[in-house]
C-alpha atoms as a PDB file:
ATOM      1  CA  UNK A   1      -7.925 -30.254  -8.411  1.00  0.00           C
ATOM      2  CA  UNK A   2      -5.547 -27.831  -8.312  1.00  0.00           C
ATOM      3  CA  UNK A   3      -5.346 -25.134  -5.445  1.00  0.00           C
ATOM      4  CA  UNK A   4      -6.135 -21.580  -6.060  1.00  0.00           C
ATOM      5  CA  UNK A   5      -3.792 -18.733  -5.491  1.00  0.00           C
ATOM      6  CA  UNK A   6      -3.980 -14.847  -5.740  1.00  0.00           C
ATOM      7  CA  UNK A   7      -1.795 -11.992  -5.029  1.00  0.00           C
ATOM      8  CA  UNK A   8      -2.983  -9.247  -2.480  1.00  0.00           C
ATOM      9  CA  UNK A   9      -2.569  -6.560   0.225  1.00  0.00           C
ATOM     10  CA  UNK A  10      -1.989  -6.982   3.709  1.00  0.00           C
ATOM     11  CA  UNK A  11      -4.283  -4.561   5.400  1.00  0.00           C
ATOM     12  CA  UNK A  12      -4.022  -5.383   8.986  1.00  0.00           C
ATOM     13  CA  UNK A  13      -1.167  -7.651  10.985  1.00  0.00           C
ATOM     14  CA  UNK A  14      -2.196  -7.288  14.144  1.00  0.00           C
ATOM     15  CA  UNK A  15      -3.154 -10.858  15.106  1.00  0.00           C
ATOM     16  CA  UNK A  16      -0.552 -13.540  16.078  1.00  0.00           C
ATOM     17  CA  UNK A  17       0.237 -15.862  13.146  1.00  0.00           C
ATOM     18  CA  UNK A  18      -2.111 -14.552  10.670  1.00  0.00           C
ATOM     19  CA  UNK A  19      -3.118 -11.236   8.564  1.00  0.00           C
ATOM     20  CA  UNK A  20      -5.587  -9.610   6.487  1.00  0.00           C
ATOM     21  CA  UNK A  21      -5.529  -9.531   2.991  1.00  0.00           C
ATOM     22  CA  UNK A  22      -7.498  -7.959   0.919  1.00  0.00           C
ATOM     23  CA  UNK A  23      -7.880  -8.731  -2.912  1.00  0.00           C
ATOM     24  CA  UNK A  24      -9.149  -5.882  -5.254  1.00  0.00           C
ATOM     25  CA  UNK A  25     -11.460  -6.624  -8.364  1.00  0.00           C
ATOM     26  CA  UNK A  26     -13.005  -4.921 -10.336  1.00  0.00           C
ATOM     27  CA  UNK A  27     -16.773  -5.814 -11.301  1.00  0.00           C
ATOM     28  CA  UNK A  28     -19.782  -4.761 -14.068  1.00  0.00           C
ATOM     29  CA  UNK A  29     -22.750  -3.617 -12.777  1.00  0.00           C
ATOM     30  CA  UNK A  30     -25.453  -5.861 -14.240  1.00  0.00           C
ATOM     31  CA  UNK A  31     -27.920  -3.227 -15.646  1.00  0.00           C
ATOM     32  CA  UNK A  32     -25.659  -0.082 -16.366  1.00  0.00           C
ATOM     33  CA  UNK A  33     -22.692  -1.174 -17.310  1.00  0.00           C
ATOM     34  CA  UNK A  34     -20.610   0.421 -15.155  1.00  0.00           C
ATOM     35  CA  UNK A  35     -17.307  -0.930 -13.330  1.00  0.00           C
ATOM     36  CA  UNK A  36     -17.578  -0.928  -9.685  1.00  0.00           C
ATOM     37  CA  UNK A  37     -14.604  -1.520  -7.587  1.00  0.00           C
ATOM     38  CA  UNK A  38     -14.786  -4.403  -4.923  1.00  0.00           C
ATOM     39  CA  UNK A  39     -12.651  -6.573  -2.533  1.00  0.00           C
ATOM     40  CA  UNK A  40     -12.455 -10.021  -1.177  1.00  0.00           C
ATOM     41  CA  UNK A  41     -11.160 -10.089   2.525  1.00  0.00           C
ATOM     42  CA  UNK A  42      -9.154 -13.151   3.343  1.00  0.00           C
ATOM     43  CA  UNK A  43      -7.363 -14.598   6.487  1.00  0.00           C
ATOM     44  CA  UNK A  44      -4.392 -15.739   5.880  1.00  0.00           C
ATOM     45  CA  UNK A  45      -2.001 -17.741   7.837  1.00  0.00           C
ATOM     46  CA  UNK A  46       1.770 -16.452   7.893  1.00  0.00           C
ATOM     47  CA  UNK A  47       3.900 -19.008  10.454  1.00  0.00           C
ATOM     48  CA  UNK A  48       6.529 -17.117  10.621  1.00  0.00           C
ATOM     49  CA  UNK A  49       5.209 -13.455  10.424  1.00  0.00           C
ATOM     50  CA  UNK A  50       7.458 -12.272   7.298  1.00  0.00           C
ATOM     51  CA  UNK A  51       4.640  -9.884   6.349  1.00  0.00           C
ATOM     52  CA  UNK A  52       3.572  -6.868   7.236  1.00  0.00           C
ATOM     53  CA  UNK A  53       1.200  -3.692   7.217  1.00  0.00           C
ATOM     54  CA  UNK A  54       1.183  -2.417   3.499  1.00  0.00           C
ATOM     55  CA  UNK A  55       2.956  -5.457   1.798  1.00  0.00           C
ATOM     56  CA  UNK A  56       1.941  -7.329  -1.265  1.00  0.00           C
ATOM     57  CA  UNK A  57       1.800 -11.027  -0.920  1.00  0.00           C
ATOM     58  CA  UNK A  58       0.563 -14.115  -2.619  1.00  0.00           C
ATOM     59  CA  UNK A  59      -1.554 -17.015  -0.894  1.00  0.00           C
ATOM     60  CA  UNK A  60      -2.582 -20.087  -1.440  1.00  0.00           C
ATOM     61  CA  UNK A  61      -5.851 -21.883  -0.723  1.00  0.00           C
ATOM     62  CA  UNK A  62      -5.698 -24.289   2.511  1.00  0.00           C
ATOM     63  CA  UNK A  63      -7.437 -26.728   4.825  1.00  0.00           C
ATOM     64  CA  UNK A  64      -9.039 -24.856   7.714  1.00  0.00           C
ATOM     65  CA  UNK A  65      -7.046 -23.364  10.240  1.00  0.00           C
ATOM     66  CA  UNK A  66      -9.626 -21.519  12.424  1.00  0.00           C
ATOM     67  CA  UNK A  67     -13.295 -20.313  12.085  1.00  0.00           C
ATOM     68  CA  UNK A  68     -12.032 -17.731   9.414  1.00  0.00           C
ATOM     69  CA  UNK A  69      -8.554 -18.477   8.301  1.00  0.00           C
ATOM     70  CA  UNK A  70      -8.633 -20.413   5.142  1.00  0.00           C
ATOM     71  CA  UNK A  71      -5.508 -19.256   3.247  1.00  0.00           C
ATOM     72  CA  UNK A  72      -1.548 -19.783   3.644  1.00  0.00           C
ATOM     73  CA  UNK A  73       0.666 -17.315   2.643  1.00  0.00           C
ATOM     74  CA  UNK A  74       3.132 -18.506  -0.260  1.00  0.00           C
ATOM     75  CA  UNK A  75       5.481 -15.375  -0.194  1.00  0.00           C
ATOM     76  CA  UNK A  76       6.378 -11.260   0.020  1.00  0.00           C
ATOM     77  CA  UNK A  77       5.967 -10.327  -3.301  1.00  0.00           C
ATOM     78  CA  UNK A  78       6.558  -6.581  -2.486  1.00  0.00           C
ATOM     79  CA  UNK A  79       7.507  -5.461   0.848  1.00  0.00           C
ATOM     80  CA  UNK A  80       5.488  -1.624   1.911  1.00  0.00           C
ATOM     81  CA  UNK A  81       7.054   2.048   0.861  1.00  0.00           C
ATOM     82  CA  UNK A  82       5.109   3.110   3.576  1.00  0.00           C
ATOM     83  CA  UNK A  83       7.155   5.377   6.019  1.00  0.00           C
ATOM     84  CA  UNK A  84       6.503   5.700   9.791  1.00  0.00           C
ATOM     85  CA  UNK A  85       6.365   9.493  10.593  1.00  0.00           C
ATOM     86  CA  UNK A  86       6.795   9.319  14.109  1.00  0.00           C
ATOM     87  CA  UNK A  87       9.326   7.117  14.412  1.00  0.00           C
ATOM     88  CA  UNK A  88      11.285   8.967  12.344  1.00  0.00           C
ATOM     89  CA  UNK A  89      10.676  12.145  14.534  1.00  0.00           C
ATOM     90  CA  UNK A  90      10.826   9.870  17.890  1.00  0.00           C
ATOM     91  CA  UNK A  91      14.704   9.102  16.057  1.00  0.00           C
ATOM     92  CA  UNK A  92      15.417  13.022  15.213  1.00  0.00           C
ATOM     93  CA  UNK A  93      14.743  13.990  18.328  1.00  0.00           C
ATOM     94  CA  UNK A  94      16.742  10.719  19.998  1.00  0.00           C
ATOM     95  CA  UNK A  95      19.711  12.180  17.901  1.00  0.00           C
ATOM     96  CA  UNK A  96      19.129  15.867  18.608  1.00  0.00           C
ATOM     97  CA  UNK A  97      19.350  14.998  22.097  1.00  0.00           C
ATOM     98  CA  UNK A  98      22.683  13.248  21.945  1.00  0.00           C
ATOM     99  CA  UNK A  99      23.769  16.032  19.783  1.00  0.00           C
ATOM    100  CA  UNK A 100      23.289  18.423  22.682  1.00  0.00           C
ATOM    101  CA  UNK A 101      24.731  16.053  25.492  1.00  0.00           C
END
């Protein structure tokens, strides 16, 4: 039987080795009809930390690696647009500095 794989969004990489994904869908409600938005939360395991906060990635169904990891990651689809504010300021005002000195 073939393993299954699905494409979605790191939301946290704070752990060692491994990262959140979360994997939108959307879903009918049974009695009005409406289309509610939902997610499936996965731990995934990345060996060699390529991902990151905000990227797009696609896993892969594995044996189990810990109490809640049960996914590999495959590969970076899409790496984040995201931009980090204050380390941009922290590097203005790094420059700035040296300007002045």
């Amino acid at each position: 039987m073939p393993k299954k794989t699905a494409i979605g969004v790191v939301t946290s990489d704070k752990m060692a080795k491994s990262r959140r994904v979360e994997i939108p869908r959307l879903v009918k409600h049974a009695r009005y009809g409406k289309y509610l938005r939902r997610r499936t939360v996965c731990h995934v395991h990345d060996e060699s930390e390529e991902s990151s906060l905000g990227d797009t990635v696609e896993i892969v169904e594995s044996r189990p690696m810990s109490r809640t990891k049960r996914w590999e990651l495959v590969r970076v689809v899409s790496k984040s647009q995201a931009v980090d504010i204050a380390a941009m300021r922290a590097a203005a005002k790094l420059k700035e500095a040296e300007g002045e000195a």
